[in-house]
PDB file of N, CA and C in Angstrom:
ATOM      1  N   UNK A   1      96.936 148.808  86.345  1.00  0.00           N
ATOM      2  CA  UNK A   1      95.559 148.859  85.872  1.00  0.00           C
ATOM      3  C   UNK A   1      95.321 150.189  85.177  1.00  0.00           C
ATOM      4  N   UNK A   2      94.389 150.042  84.130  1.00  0.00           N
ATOM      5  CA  UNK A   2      93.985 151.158  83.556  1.00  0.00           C
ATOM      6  C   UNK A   2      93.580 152.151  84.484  1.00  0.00           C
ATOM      7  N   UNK A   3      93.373 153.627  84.456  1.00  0.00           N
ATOM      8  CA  UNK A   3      92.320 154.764  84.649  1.00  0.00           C
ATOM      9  C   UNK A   3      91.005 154.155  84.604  1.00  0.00           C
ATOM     10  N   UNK A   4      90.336 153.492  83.262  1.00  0.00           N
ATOM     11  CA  UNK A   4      89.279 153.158  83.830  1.00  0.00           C
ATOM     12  C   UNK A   4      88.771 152.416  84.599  1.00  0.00           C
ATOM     13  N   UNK A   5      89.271 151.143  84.476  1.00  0.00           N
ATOM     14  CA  UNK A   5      89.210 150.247  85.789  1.00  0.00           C
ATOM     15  C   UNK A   5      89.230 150.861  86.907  1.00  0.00           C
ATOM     16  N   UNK A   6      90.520 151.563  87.391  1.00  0.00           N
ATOM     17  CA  UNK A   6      90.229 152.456  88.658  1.00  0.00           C
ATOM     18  C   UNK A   6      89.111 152.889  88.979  1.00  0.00           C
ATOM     19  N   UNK A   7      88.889 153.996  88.515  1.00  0.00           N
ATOM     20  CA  UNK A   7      87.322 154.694  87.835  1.00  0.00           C
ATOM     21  C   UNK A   7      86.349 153.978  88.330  1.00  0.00           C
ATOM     22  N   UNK A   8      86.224 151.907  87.646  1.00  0.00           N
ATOM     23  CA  UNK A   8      84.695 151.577  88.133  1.00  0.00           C
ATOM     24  C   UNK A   8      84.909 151.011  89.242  1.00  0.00           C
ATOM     25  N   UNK A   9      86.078 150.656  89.919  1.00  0.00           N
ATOM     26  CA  UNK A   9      86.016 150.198  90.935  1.00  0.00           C
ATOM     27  C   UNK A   9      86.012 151.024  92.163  1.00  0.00           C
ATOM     28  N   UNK A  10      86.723 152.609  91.637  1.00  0.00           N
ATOM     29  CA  UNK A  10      85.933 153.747  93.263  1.00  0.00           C
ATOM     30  C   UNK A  10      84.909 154.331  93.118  1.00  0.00           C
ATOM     31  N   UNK A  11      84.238 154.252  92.428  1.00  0.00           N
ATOM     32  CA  UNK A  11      82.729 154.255  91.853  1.00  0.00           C
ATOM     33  C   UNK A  11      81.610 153.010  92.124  1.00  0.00           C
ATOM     34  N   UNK A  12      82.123 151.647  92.446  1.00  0.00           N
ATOM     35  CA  UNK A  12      81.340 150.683  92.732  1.00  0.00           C
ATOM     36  C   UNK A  12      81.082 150.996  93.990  1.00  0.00           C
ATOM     37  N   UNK A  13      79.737 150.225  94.591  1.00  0.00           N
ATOM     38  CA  UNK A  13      79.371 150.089  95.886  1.00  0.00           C
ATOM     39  C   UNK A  13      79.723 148.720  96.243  1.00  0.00           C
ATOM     40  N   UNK A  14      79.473 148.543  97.236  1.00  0.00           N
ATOM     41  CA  UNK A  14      80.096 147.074  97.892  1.00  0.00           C
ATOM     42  C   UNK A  14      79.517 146.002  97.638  1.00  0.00           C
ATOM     43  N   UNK A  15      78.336 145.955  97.424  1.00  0.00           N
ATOM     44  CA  UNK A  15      77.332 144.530  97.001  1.00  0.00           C
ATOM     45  C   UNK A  15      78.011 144.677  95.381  1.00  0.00           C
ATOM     46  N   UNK A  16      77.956 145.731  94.574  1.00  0.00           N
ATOM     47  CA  UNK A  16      78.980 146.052  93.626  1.00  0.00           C
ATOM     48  C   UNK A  16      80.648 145.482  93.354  1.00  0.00           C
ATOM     49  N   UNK A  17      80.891 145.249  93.732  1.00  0.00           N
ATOM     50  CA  UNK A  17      82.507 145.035  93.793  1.00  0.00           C
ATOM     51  C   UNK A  17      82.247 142.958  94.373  1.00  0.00           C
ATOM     52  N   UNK A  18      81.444 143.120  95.279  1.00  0.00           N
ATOM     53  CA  UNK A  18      81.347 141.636  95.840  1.00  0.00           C
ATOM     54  C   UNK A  18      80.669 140.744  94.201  1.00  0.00           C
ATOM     55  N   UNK A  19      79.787 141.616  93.674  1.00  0.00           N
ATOM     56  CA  UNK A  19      79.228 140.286  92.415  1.00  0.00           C
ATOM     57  C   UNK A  19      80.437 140.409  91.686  1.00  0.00           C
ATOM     58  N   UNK A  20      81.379 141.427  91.423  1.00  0.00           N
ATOM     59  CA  UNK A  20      82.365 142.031  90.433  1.00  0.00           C
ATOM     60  C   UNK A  20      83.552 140.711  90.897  1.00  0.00           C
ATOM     61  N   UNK A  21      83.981 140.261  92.479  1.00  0.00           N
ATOM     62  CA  UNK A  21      84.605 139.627  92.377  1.00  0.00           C
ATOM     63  C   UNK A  21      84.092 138.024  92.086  1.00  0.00           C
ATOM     64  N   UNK A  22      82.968 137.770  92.815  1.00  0.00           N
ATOM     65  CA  UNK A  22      82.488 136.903  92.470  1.00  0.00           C
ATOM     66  C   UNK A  22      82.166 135.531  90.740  1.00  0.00           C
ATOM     67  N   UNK A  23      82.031 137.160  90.068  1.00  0.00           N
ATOM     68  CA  UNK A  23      81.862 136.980  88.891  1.00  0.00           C
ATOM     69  C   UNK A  23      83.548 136.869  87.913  1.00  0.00           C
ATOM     70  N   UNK A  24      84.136 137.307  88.458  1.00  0.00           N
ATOM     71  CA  UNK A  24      85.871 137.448  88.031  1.00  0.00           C
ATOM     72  C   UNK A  24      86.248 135.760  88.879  1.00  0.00           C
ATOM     73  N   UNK A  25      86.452 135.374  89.835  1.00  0.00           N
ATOM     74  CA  UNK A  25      85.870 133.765  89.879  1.00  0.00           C
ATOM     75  C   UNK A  25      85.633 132.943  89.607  1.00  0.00           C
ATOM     76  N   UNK A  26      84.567 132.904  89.059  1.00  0.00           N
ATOM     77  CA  UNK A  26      83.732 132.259  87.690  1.00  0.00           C
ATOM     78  C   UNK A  26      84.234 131.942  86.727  1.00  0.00           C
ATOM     79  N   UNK A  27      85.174 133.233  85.906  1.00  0.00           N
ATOM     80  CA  UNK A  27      85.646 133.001  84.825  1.00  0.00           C
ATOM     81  C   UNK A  27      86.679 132.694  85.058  1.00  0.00           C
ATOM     82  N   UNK A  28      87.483 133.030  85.688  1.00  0.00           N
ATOM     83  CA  UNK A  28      88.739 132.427  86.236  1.00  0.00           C
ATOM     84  C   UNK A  28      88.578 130.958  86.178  1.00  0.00           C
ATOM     85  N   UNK A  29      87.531 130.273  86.818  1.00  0.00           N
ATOM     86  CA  UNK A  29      87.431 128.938  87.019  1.00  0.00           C
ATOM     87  C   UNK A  29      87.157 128.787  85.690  1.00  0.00           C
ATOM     88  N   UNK A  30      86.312 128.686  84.734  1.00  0.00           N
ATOM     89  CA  UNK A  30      86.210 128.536  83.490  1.00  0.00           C
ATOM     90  C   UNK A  30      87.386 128.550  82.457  1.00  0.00           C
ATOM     91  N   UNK A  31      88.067 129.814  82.799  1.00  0.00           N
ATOM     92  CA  UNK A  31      89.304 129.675  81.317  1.00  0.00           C
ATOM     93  C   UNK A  31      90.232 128.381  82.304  1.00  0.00           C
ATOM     94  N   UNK A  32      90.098 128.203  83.048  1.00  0.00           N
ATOM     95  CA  UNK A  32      91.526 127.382  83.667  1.00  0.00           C
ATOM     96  C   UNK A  32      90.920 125.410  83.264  1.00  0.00           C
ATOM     97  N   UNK A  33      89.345 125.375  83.150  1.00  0.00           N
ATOM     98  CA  UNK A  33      88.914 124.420  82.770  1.00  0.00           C
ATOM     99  C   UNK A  33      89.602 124.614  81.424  1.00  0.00           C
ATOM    100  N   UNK A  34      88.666 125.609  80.602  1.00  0.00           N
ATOM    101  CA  UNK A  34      89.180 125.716  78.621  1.00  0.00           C
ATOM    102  C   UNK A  34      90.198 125.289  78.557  1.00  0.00           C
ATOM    103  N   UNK A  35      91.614 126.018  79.378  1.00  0.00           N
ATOM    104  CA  UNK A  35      93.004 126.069  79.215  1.00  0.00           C
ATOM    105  C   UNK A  35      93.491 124.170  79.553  1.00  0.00           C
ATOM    106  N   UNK A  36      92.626 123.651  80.506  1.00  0.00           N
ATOM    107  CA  UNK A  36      92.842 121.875  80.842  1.00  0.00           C
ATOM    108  C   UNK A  36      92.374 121.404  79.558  1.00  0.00           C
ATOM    109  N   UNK A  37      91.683 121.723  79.224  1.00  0.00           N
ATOM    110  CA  UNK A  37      90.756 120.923  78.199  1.00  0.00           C
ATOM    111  C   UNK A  37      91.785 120.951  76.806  1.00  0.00           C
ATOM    112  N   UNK A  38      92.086 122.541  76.311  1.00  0.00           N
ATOM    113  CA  UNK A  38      93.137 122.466  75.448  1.00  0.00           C
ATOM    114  C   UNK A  38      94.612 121.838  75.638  1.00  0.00           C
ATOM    115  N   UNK A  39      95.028 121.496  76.937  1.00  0.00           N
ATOM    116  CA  UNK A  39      96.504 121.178  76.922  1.00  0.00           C
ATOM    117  C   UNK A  39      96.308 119.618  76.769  1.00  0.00           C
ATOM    118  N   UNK A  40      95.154 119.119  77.620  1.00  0.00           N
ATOM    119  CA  UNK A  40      94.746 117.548  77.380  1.00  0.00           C
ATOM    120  C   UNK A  40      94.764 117.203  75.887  1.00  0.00           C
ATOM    121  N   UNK A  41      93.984 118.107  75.185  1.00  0.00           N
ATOM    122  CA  UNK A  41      93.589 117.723  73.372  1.00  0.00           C
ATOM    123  C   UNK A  41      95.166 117.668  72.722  1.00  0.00           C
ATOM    124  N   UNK A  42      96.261 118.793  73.465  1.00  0.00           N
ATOM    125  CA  UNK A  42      97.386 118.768  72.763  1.00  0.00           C
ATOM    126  C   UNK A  42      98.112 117.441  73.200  1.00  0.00           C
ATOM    127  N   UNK A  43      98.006 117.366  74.039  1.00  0.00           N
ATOM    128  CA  UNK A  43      98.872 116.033  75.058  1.00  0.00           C
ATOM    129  C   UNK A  43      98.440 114.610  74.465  1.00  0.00           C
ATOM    130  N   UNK A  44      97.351 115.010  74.186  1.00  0.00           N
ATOM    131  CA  UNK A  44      97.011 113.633  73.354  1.00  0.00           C
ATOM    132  C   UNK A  44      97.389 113.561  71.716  1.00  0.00           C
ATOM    133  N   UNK A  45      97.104 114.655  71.370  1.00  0.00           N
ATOM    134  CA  UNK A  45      97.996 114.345  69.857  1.00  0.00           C
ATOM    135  C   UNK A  45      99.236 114.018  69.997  1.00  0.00           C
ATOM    136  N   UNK A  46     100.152 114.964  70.958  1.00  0.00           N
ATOM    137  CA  UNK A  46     101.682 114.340  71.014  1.00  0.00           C
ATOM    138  C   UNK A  46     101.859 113.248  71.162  1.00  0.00           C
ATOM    139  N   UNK A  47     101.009 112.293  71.561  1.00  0.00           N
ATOM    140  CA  UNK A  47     101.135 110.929  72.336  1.00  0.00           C
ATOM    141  C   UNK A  47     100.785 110.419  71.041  1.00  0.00           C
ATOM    142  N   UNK A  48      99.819 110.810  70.141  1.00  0.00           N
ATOM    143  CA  UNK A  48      99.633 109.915  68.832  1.00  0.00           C
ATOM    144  C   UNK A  48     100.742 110.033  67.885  1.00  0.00           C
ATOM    145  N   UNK A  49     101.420 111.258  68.124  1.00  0.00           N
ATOM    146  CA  UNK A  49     102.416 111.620  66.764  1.00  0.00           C
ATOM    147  C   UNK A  49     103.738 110.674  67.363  1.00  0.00           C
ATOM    148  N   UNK A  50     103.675 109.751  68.633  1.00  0.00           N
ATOM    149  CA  UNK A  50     104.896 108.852  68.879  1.00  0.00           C
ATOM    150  C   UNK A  50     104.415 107.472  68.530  1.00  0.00           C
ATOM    151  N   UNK A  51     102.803 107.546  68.147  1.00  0.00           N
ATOM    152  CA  UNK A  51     102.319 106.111  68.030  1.00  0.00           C
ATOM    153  C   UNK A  51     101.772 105.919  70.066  1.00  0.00           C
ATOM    154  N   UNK A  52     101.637 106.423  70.526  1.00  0.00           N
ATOM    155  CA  UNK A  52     101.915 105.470  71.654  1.00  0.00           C
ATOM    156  C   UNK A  52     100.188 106.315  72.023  1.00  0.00           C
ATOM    157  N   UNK A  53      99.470 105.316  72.954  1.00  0.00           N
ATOM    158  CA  UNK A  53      98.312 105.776  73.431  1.00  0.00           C
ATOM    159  C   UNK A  53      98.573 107.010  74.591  1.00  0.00           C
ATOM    160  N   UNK A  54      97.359 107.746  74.996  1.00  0.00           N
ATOM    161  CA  UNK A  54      97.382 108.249  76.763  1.00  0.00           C
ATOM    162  C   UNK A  54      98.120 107.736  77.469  1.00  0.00           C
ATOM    163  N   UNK A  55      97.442 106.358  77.714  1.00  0.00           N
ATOM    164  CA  UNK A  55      97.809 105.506  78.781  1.00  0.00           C
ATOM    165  C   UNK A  55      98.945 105.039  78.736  1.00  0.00           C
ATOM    166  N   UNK A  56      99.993 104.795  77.672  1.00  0.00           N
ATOM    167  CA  UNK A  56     100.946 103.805  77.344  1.00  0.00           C
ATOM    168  C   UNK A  56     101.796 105.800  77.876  1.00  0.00           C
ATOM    169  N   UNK A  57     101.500 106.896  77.491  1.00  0.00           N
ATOM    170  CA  UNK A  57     102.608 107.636  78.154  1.00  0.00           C
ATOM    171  C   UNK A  57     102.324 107.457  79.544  1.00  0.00           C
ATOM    172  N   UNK A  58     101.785 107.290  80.017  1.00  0.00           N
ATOM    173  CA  UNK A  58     101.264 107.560  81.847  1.00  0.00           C
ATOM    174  C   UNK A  58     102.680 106.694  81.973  1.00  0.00           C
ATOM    175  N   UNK A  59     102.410 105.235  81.454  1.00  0.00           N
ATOM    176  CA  UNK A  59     103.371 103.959  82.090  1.00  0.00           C
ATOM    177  C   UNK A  59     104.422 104.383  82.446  1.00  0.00           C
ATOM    178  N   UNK A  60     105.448 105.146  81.216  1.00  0.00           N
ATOM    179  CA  UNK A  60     106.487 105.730  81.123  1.00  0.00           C
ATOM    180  C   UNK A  60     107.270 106.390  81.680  1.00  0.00           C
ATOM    181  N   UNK A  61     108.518 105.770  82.509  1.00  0.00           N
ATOM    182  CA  UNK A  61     108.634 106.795  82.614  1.00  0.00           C
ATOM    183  C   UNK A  61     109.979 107.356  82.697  1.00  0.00           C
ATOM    184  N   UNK A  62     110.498 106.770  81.922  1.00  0.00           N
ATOM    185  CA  UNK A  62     111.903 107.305  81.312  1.00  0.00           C
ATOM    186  C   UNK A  62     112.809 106.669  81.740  1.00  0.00           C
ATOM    187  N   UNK A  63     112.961 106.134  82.896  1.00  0.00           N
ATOM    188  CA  UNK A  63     113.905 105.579  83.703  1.00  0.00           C
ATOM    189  C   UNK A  63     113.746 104.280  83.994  1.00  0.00           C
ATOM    190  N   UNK A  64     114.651 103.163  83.848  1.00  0.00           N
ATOM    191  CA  UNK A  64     114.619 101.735  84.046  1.00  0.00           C
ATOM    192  C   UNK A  64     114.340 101.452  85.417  1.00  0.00           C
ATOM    193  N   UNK A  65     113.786 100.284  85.957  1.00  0.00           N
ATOM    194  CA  UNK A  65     113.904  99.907  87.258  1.00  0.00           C
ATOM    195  C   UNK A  65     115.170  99.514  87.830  1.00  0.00           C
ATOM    196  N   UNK A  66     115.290  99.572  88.973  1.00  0.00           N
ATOM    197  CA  UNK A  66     116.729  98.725  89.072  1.00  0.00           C
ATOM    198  C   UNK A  66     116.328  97.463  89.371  1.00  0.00           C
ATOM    199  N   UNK A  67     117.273  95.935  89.185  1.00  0.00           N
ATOM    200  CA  UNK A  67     116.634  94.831  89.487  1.00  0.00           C
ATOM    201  C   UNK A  67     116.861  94.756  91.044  1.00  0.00           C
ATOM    202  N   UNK A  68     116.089  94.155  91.352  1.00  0.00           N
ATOM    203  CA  UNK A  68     115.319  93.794  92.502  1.00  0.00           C
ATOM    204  C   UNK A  68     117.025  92.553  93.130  1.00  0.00           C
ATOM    205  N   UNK A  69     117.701  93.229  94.715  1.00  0.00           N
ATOM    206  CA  UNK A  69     118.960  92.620  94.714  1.00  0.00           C
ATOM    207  C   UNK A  69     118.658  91.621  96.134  1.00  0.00           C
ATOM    208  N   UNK A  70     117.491  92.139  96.690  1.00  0.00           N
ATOM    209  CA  UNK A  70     117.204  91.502  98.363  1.00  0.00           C
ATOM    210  C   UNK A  70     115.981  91.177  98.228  1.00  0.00           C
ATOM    211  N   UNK A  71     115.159  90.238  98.769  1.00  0.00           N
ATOM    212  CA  UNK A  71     113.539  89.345  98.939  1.00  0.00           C
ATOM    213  C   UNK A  71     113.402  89.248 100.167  1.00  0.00           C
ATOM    214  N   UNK A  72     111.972  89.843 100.563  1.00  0.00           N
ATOM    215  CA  UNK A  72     111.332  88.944 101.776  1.00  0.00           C
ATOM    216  C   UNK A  72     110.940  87.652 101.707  1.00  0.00           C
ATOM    217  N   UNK A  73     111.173  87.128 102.838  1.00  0.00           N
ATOM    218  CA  UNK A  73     110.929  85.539 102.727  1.00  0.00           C
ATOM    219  C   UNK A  73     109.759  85.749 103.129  1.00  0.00           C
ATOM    220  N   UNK A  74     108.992  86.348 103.654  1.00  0.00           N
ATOM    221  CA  UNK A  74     107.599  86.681 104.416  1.00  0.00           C
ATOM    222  C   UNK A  74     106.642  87.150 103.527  1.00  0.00           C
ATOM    223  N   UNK A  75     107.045  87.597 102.461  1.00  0.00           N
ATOM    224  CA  UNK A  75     106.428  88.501 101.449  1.00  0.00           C
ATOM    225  C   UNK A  75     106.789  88.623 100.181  1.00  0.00           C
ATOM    226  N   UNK A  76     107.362  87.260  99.698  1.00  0.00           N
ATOM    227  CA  UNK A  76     107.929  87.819  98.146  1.00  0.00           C
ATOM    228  C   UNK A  76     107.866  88.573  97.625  1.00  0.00           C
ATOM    229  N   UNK A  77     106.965  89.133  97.264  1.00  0.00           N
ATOM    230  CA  UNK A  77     106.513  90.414  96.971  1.00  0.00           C
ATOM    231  C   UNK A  77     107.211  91.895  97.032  1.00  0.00           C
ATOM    232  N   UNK A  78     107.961  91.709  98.540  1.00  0.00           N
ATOM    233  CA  UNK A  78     108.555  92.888  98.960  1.00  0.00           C
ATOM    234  C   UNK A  78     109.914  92.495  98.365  1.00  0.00           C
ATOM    235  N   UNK A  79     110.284  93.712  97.641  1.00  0.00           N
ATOM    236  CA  UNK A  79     111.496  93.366  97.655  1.00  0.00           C
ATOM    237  C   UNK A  79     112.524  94.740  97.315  1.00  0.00           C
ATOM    238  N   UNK A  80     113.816  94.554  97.341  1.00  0.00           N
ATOM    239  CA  UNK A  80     114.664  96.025  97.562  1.00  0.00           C
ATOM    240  C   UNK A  80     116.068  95.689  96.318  1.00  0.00           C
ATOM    241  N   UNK A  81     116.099  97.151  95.498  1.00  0.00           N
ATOM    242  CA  UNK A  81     116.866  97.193  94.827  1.00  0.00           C
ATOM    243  C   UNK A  81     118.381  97.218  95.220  1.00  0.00           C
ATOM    244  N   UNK A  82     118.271  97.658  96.890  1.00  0.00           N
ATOM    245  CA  UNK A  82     119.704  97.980  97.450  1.00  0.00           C
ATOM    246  C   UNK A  82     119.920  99.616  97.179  1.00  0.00           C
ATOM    247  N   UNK A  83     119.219 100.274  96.553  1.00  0.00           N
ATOM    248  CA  UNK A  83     119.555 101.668  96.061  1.00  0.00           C
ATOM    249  C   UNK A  83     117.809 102.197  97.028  1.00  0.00           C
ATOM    250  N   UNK A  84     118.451 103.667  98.115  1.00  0.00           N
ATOM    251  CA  UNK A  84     117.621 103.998  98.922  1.00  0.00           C
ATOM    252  C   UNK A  84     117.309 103.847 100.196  1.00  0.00           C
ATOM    253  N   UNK A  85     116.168 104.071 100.822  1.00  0.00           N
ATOM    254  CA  UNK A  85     116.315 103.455 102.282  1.00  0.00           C
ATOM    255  C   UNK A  85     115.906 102.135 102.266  1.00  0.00           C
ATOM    256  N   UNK A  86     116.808 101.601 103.234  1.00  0.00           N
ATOM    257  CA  UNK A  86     116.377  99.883 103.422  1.00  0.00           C
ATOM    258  C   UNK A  86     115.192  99.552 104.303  1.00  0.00           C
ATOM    259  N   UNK A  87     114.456  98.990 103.439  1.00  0.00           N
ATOM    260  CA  UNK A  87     112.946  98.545 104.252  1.00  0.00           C
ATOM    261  C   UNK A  87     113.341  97.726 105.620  1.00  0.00           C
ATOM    262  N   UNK A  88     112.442  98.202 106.432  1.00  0.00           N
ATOM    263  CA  UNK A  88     112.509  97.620 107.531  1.00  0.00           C
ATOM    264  C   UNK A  88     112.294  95.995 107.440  1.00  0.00           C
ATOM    265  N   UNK A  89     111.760  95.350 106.904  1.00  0.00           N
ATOM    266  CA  UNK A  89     111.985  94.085 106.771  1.00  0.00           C
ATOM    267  C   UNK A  89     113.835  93.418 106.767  1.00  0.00           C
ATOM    268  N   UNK A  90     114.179  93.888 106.381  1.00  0.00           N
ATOM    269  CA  UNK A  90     115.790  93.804 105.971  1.00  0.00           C
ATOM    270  C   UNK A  90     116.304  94.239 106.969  1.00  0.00           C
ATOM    271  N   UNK A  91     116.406  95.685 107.474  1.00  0.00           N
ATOM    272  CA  UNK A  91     116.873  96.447 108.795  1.00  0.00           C
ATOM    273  C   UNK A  91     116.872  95.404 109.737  1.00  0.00           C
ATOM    274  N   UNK A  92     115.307  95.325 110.137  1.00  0.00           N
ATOM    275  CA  UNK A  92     115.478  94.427 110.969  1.00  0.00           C
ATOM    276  C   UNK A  92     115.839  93.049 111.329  1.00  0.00           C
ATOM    277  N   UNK A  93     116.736  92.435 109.938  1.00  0.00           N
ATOM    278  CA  UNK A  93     117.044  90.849 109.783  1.00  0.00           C
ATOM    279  C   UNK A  93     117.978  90.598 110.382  1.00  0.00           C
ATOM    280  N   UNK A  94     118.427  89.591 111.404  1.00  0.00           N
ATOM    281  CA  UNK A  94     119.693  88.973 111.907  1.00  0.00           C
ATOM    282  C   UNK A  94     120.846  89.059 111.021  1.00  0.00           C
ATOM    283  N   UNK A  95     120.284  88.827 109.630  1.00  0.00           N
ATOM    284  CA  UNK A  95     121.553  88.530 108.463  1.00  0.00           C
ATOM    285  C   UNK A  95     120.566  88.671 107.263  1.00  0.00           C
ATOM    286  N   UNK A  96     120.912  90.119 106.941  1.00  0.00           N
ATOM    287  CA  UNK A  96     120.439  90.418 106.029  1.00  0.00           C
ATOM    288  C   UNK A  96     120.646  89.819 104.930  1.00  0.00           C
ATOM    289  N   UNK A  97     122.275  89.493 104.463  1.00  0.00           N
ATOM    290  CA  UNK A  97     122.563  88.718 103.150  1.00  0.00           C
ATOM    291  C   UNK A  97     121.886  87.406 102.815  1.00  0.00           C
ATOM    292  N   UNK A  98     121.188  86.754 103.598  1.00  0.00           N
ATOM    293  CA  UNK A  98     120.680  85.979 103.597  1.00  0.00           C
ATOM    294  C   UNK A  98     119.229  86.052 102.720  1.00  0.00           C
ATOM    295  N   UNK A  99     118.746  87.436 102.844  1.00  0.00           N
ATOM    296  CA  UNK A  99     117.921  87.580 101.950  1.00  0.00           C
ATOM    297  C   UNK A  99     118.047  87.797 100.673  1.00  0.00           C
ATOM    298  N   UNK A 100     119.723  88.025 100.223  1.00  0.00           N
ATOM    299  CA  UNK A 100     120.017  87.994  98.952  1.00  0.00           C
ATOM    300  C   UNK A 100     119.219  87.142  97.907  1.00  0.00           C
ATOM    301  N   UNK A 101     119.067  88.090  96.768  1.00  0.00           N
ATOM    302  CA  UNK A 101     118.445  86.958  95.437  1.00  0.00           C
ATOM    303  C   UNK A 101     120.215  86.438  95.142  1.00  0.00           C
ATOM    304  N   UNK A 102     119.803  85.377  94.510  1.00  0.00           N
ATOM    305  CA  UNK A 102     121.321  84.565  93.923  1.00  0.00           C
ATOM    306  C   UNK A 102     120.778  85.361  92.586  1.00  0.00           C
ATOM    307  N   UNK A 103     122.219  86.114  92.555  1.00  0.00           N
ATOM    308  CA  UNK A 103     122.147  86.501  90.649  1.00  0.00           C
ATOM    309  C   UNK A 103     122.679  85.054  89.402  1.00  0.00           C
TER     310      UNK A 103
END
């Protein structure tokens, strides 16, 4: 820090220094809004200069799914690539292969 800074801050009184931080706060919270606000405005042009909307980058996300290799019979819905931990639905099956999808 500068000399002067030093200076006003052993020179402030304490209700002094308390609005001083208070007010340093404030702006803090403010440039960090400005600084969101500008990276959003940039983030969105990049997204136009690929053609692609906001939303269509959110989707994205670089990496394929793996297909889906095991099904709940309870839950179609649920289902496991084989890559990761094995859902307890499966864990707990008599015979798991049985839940195989037929490729």
């Amino acid at each position: 820090m500068s000399d002067t800074i030093n200076d006003i801050l052993d020179s402030s009184s304490l209700d002094q220094l308390n609005t001083l931080i208070r007010r340093a706060q404030e702006e803090i919270e403010r440039k960090k809004v400005d600084e969101i606000q500008m990276t959003r405005h940039r983030w969105i042009e990049e997204a136009r200069n690929f053609g692609m909307s906001p939303e269509e980058v959110l989707q994205y996300s670089g990496r394929r799914k793996g297909r889906p290799k095991y099904r709940n019979p309870a839950d179609p819905d649920q289902t496991w690539t084989g890559r990761g931990k094995m859902p307890s639905w499966l864990k707990n099956a008599s015979d798991p292969e049985a839940y195989r999808i037929p490729e």
